[in-house]
C-alpha atoms as a PDB file:
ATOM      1  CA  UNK A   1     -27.957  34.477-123.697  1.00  0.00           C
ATOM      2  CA  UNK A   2     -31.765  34.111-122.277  1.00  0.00           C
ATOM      3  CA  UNK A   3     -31.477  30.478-122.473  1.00  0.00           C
ATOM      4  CA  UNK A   4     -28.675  30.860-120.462  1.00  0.00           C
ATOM      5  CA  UNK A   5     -29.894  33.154-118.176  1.00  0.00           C
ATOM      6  CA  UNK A   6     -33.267  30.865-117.367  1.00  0.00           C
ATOM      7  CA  UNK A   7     -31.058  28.160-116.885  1.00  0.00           C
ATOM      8  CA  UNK A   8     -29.379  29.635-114.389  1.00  0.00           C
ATOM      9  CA  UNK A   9     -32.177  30.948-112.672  1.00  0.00           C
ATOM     10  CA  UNK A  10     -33.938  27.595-112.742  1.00  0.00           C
ATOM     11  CA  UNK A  11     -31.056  25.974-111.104  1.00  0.00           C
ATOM     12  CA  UNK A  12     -31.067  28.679-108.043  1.00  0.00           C
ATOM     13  CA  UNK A  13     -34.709  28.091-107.650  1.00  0.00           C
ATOM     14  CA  UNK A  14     -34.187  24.334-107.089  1.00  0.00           C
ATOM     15  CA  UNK A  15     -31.020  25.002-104.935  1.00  0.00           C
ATOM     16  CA  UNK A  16     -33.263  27.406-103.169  1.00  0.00           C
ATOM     17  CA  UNK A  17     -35.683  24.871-102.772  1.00  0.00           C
ATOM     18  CA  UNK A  18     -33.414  22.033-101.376  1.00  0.00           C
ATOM     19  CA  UNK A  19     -31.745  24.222 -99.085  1.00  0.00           C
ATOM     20  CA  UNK A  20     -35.333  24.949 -97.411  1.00  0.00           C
ATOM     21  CA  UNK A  21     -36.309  21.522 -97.712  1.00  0.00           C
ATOM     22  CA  UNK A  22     -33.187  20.530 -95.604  1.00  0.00           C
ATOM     23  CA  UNK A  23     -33.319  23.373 -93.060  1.00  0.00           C
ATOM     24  CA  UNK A  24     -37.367  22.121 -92.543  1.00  0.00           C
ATOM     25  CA  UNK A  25     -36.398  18.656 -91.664  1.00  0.00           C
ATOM     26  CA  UNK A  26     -33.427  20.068 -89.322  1.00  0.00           C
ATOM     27  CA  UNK A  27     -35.517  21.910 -87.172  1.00  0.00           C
ATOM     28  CA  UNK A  28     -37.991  19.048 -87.543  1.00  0.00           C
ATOM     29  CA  UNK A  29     -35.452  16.361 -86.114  1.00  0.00           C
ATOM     30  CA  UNK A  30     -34.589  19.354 -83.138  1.00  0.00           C
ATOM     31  CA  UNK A  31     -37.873  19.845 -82.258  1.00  0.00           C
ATOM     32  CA  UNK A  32     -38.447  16.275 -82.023  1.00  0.00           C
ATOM     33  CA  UNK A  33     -35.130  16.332 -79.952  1.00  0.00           C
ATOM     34  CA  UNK A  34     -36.696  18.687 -77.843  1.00  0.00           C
ATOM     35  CA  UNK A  35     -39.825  17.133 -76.954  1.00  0.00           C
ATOM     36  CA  UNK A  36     -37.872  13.461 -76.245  1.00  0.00           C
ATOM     37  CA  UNK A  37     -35.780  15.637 -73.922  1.00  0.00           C
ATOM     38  CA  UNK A  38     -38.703  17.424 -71.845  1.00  0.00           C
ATOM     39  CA  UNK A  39     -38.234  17.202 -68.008  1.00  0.00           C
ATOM     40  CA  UNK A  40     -40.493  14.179 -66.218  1.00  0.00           C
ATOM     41  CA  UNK A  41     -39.279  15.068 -62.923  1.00  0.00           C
ATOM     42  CA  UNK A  42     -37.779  16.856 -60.101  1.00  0.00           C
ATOM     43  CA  UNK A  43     -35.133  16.235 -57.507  1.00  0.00           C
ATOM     44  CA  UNK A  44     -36.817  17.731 -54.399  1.00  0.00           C
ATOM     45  CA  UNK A  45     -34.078  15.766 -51.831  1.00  0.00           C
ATOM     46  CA  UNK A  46     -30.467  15.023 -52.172  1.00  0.00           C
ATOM     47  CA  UNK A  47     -28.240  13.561 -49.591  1.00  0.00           C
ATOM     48  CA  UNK A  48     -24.505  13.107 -51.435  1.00  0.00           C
ATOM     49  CA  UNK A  49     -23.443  12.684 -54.743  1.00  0.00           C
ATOM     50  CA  UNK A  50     -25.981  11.923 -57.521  1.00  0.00           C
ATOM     51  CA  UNK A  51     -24.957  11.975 -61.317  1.00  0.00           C
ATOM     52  CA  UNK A  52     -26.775  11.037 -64.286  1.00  0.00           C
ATOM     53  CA  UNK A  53     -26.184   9.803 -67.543  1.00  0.00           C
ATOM     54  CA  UNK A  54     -28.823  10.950 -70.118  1.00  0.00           C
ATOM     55  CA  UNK A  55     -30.311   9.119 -73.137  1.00  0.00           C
ATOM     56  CA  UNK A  56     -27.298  10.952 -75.532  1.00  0.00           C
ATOM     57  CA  UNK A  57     -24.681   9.806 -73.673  1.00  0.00           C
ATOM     58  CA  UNK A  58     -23.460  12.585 -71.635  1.00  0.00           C
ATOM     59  CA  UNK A  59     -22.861  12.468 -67.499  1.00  0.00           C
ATOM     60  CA  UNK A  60     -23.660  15.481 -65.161  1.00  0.00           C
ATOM     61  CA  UNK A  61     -24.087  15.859 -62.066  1.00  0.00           C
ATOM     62  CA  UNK A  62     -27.405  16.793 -60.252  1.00  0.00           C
ATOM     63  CA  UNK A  63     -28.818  18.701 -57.578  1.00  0.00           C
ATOM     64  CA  UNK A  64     -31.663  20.083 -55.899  1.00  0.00           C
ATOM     65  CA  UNK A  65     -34.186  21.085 -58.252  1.00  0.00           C
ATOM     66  CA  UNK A  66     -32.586  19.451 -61.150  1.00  0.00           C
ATOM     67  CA  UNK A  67     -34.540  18.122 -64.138  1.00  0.00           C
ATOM     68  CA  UNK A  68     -35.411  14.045 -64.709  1.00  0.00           C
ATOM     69  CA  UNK A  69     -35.783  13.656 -68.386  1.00  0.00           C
ATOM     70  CA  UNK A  70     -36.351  10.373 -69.951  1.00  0.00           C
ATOM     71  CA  UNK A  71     -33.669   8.040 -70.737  1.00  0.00           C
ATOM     72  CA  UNK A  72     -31.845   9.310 -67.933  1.00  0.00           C
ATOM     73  CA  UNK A  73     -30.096   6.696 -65.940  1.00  0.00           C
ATOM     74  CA  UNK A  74     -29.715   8.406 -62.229  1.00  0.00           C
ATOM     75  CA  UNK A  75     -26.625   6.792 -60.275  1.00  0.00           C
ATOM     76  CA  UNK A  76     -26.206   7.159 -56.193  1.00  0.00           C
ATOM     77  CA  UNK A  77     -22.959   7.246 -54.786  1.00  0.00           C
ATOM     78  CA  UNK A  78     -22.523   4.988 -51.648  1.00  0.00           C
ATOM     79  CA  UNK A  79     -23.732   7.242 -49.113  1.00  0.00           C
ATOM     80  CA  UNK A  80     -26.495   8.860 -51.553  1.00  0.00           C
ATOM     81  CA  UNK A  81     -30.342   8.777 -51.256  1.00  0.00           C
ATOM     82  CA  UNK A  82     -32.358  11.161 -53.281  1.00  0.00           C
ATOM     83  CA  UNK A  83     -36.340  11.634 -53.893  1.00  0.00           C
ATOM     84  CA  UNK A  84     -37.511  12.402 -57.241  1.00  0.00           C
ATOM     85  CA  UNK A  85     -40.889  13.856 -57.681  1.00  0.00           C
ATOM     86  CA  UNK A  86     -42.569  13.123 -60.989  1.00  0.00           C
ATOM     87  CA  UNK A  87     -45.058  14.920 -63.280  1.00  0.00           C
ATOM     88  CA  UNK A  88     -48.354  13.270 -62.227  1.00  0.00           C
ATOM     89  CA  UNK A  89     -46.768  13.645 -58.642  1.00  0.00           C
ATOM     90  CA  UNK A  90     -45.538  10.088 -58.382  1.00  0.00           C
ATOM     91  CA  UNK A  91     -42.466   9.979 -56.265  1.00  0.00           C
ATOM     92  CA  UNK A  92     -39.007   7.432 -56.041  1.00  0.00           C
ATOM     93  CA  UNK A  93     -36.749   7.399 -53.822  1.00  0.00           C
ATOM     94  CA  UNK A  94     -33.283   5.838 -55.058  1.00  0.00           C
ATOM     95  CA  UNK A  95     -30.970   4.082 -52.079  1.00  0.00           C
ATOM     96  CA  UNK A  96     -27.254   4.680 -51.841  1.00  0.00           C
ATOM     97  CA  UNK A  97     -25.065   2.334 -54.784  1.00  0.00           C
ATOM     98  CA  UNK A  98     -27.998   2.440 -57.156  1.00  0.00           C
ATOM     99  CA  UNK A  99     -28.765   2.782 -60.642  1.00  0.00           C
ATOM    100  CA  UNK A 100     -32.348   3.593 -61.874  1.00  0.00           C
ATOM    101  CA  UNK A 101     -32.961   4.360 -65.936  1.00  0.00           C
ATOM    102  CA  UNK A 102     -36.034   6.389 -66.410  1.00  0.00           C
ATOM    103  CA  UNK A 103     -37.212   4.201 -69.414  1.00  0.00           C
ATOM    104  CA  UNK A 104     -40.794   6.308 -70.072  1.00  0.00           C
ATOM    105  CA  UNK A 105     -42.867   8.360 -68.325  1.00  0.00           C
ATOM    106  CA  UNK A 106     -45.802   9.951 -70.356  1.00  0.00           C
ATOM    107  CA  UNK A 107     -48.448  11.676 -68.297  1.00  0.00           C
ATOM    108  CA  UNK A 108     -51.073  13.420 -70.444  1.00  0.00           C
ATOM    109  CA  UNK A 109     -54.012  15.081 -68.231  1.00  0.00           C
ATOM    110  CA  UNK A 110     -56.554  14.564 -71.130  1.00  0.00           C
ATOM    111  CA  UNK A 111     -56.115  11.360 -72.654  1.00  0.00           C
ATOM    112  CA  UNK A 112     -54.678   8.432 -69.972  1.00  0.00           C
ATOM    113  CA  UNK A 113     -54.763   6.360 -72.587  1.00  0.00           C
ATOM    114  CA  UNK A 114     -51.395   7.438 -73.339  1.00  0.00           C
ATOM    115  CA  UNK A 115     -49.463   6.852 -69.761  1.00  0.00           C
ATOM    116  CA  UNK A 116     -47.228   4.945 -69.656  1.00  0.00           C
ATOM    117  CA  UNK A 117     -44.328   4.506 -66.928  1.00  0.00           C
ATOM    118  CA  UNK A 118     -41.480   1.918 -67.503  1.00  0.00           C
ATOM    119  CA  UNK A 119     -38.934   2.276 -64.727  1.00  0.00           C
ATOM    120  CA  UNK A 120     -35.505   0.117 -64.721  1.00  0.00           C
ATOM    121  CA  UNK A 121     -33.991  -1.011 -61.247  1.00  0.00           C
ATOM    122  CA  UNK A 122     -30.151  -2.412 -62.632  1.00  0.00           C
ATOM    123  CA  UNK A 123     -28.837  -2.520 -59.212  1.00  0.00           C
ATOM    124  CA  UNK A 124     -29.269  -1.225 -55.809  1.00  0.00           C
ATOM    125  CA  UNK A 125     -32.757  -0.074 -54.191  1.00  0.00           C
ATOM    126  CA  UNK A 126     -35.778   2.313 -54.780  1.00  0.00           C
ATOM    127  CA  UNK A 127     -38.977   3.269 -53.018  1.00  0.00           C
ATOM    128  CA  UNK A 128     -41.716   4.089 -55.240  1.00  0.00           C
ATOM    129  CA  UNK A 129     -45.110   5.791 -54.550  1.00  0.00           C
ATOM    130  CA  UNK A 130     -47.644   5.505 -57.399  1.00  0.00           C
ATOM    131  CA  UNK A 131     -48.827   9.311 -58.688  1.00  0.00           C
ATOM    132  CA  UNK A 132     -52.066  10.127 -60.558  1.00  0.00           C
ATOM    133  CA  UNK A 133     -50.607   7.325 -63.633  1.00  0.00           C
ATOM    134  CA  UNK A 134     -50.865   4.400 -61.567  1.00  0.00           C
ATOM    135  CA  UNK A 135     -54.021   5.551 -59.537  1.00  0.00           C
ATOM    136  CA  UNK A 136     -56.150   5.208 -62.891  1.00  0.00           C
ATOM    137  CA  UNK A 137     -54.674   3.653 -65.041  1.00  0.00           C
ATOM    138  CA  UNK A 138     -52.241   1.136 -63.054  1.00  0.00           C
ATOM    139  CA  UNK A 139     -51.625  -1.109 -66.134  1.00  0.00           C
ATOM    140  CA  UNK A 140     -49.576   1.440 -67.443  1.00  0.00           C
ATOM    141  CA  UNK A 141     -46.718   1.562 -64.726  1.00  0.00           C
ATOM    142  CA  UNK A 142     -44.004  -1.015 -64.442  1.00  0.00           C
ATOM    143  CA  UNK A 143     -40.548  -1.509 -62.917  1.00  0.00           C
ATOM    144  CA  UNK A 144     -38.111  -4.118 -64.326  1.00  0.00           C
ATOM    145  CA  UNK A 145     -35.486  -5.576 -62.066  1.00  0.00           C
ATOM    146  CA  UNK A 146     -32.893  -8.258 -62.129  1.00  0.00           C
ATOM    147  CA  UNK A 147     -35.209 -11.082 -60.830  1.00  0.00           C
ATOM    148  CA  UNK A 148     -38.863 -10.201 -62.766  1.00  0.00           C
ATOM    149  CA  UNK A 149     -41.307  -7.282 -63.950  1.00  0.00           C
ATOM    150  CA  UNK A 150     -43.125  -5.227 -60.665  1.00  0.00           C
ATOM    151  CA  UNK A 151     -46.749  -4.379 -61.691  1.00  0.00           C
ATOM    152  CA  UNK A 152     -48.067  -2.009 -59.030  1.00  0.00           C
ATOM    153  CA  UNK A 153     -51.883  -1.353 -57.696  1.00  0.00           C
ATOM    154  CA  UNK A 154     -51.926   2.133 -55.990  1.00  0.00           C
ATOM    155  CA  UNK A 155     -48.397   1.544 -54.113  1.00  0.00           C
ATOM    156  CA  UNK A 156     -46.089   2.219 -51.726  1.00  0.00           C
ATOM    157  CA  UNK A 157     -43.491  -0.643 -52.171  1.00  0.00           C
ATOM    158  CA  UNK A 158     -39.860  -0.832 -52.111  1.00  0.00           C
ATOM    159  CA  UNK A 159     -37.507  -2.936 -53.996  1.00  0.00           C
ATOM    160  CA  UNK A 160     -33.822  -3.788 -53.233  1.00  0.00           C
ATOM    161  CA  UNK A 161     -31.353  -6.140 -55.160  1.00  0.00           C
ATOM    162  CA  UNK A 162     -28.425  -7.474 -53.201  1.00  0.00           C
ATOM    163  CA  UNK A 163     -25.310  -8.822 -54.885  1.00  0.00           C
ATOM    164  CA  UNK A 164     -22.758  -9.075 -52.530  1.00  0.00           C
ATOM    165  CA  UNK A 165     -23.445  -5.486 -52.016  1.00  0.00           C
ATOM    166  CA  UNK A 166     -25.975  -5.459 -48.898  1.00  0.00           C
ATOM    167  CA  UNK A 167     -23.952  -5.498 -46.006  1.00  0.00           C
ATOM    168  CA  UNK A 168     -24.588  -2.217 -44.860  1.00  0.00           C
ATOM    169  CA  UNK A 169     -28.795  -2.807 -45.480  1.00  0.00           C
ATOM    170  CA  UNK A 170     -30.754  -2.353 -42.439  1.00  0.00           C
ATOM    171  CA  UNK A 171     -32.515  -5.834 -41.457  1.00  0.00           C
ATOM    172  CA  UNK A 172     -35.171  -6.936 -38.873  1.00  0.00           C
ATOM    173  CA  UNK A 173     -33.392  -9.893 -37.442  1.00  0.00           C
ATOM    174  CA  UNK A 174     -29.740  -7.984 -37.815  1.00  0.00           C
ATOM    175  CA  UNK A 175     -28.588 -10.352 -40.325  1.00  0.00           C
ATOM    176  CA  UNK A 176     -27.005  -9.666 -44.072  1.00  0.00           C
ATOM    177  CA  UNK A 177     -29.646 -10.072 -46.643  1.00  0.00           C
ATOM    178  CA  UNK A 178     -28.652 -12.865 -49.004  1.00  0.00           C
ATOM    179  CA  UNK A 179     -28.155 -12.266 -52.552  1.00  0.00           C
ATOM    180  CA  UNK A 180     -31.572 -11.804 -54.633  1.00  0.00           C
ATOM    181  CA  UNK A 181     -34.422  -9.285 -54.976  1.00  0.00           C
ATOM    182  CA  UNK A 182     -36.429  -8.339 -52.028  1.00  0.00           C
ATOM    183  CA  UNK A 183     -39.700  -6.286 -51.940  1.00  0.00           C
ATOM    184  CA  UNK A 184     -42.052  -4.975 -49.346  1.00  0.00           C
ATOM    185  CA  UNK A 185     -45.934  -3.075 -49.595  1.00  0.00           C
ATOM    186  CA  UNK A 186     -46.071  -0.510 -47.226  1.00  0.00           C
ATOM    187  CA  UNK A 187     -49.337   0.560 -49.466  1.00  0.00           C
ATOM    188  CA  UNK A 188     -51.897  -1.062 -51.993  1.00  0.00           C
ATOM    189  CA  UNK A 189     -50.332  -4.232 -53.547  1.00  0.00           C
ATOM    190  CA  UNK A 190     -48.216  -4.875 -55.924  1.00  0.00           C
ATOM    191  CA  UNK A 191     -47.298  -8.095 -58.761  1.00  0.00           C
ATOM    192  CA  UNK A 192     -43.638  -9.570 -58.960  1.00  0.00           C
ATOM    193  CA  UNK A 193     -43.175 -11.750 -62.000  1.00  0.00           C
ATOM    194  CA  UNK A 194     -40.131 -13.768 -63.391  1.00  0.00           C
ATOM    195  CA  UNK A 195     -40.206 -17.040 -65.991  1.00  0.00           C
ATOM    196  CA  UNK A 196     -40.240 -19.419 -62.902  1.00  0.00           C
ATOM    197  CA  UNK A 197     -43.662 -17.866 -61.340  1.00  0.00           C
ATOM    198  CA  UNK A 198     -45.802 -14.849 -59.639  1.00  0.00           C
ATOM    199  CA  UNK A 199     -46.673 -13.370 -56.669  1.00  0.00           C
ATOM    200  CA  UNK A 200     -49.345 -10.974 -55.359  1.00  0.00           C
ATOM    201  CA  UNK A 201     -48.188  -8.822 -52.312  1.00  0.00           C
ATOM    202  CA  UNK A 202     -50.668  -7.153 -49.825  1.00  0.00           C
ATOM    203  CA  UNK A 203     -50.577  -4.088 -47.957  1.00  0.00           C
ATOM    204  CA  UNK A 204     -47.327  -5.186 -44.629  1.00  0.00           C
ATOM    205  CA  UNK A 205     -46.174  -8.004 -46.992  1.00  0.00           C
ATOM    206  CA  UNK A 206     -42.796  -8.923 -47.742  1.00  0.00           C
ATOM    207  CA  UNK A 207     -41.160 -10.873 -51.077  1.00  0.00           C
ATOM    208  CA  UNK A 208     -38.669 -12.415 -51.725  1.00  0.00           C
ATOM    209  CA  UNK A 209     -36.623 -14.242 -55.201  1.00  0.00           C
ATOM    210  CA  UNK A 210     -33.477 -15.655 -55.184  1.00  0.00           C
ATOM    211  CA  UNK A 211     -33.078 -15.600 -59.059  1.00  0.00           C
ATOM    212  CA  UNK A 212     -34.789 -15.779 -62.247  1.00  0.00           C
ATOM    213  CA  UNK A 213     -35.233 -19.502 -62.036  1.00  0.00           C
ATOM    214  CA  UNK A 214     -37.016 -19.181 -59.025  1.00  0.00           C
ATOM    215  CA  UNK A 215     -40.425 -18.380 -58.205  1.00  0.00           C
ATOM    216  CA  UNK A 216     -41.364 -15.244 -55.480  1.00  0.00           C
ATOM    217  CA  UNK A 217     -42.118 -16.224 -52.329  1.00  0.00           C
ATOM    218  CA  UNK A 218     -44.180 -14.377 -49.495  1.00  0.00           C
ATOM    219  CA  UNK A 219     -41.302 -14.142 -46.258  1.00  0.00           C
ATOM    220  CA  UNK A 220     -42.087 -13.293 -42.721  1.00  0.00           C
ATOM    221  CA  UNK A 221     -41.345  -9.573 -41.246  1.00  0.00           C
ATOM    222  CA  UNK A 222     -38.767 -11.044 -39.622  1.00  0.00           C
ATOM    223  CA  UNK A 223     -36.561 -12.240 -43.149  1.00  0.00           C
ATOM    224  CA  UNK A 224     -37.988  -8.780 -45.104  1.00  0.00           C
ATOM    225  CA  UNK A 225     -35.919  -6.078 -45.539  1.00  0.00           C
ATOM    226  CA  UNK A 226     -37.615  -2.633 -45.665  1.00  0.00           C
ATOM    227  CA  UNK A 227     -36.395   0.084 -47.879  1.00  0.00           C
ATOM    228  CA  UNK A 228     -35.558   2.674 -45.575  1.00  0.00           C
ATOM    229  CA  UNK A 229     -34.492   6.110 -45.768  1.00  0.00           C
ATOM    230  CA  UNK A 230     -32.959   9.040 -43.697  1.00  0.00           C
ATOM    231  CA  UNK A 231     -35.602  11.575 -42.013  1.00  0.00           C
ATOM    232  CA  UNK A 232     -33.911  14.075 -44.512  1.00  0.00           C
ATOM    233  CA  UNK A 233     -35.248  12.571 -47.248  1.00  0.00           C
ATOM    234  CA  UNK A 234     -38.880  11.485 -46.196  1.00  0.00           C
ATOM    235  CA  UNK A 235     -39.639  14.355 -44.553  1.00  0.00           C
ATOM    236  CA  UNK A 236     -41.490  16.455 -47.126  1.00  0.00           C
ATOM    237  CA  UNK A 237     -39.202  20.153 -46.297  1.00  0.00           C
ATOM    238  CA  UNK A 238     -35.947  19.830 -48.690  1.00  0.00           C
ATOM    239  CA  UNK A 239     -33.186  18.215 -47.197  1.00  0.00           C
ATOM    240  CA  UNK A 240     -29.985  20.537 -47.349  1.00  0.00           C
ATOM    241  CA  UNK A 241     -27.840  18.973 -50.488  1.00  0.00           C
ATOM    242  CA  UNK A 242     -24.891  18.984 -48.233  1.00  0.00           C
ATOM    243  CA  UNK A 243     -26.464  16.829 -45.419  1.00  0.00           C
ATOM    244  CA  UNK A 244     -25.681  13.268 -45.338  1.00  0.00           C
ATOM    245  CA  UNK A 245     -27.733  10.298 -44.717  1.00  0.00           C
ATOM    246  CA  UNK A 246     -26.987   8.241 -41.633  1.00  0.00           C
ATOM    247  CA  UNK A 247     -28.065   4.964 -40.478  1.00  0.00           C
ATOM    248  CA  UNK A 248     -29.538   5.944 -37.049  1.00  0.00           C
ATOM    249  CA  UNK A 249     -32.409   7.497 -37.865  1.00  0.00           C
ATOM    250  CA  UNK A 250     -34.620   6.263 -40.767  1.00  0.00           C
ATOM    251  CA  UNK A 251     -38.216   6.374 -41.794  1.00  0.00           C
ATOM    252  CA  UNK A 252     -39.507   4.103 -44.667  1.00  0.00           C
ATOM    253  CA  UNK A 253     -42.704   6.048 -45.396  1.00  0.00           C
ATOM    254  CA  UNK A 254     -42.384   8.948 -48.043  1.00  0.00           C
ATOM    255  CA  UNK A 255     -45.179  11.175 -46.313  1.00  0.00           C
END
């Protein structure tokens, strides 16, 4: 009967000890969750629709003052801009018919050895100003596009893709933008790169790649196209969510 009885007890012991064992390593993986799923930025302005599809899988919709996490792929409807501010206080602004994915952003105050921002353009346009990342350690902050990798240098550019879907684009010359990536510097300078070449652009310079087979080219003011936004959006007051952008007034400086 004591064998029996030790048995038994030796058995609830290790039972005991698997079951706290597992319950460790669950609250483990949701921690880890947790910290994957920590906010990286801010929607401060919101003109129309904006949704966003997170790293999980699940869609919501967003407003002012909602949370960027990362992983989040943020998707304008076609009369939505919005302006994200970011934890080192690095702002985007994301044109209307757009999708942007929020690959990384890692901001640690004491060791900027770990930044690192990797931001995805898969279709329409953005306006990016760097934040405290890309003013020291610039290396660390990318964009990927369609046509080649953006490095930045203490930036205000702007980057728009056109696909057939740029008719409604504001131009210089008045003309629809062809099909291919176009960038301008309003501030600092910035790299475009692609298998067929580079290019450096300058403070009032504007790019321009037709695909990934061709190399970027500097183009006159004239055949640039600015990334503009309402004055609802670049002013720095919140915009009322319920306005809506309109073409007659815009401002492509995020003040």
């Amino acid at each position: 009967m004591k064998r029996v009885i030790n048995t038994t007890h030796r058995r609830g012991r290790a039972m005991f000890r698997l079951t706290r064992q597992f319950l460790f390593l669950l609250v483990m993986s949701a921690c880890g969750t947790c910290a994957y799923a920590q906010a990286v930025g801010t929607v401060t302005h919101l003109s129309g629709v904006l949704t966003v599809k997170h790293a999980d899988g699940s869609v919501a919709a967003l407003a002012v003052k909602s949370s960027i996490l990362q992983g989040d792929t943020l998707v304008t409807e076609a009369n939505t801009y919005t302006r994200v501010k970011f934890v080192d206080d690095g702002e985007m602004v994301v044109r209307p018919s757009s999708q942007v994915v929020v690959k990384s952003y890692v901001y640690d105050v004491d060791h900027p050895e770990k930044d690192n921002v990797a931001i995805r353009l898969v279709n329409g346009g953005l306006r990016s100003v760097t934040g405290l990342i890309g003013k020291r350690n610039h290396d660390a902050v990318s964009f990927e596009t369609p046509m080649g990798a953006i490095a930045v240098r203490g930036t205000n550019f702007g980057a728009v893709f056109c696909q057939n879907d740029c008719g409604s684009v504001p131009t210089p010359n008045g003309n629809k933008p062809q099909n291919g990536l176009y960038v301008d510097v309003s501030q600092g300078a910035i790299v475009l790169s692609n298998p067929a070449g580079q290019q450096i652009y300058q403070t009032g310079q504007f790019g321009y790649v037709a695909n990934l087979n061709t190399p970027p080219v500097v183009v006159p003011p004239t055949q640039g196209v600015p990334v503009t936004m309402p004055l609802s959006i670049s002013k720095n007051a919140p915009a009322n969510q319920s306005s809506r952008a309109t073409s007659g007034t815009v401002d492509c400086v995020v003040q």
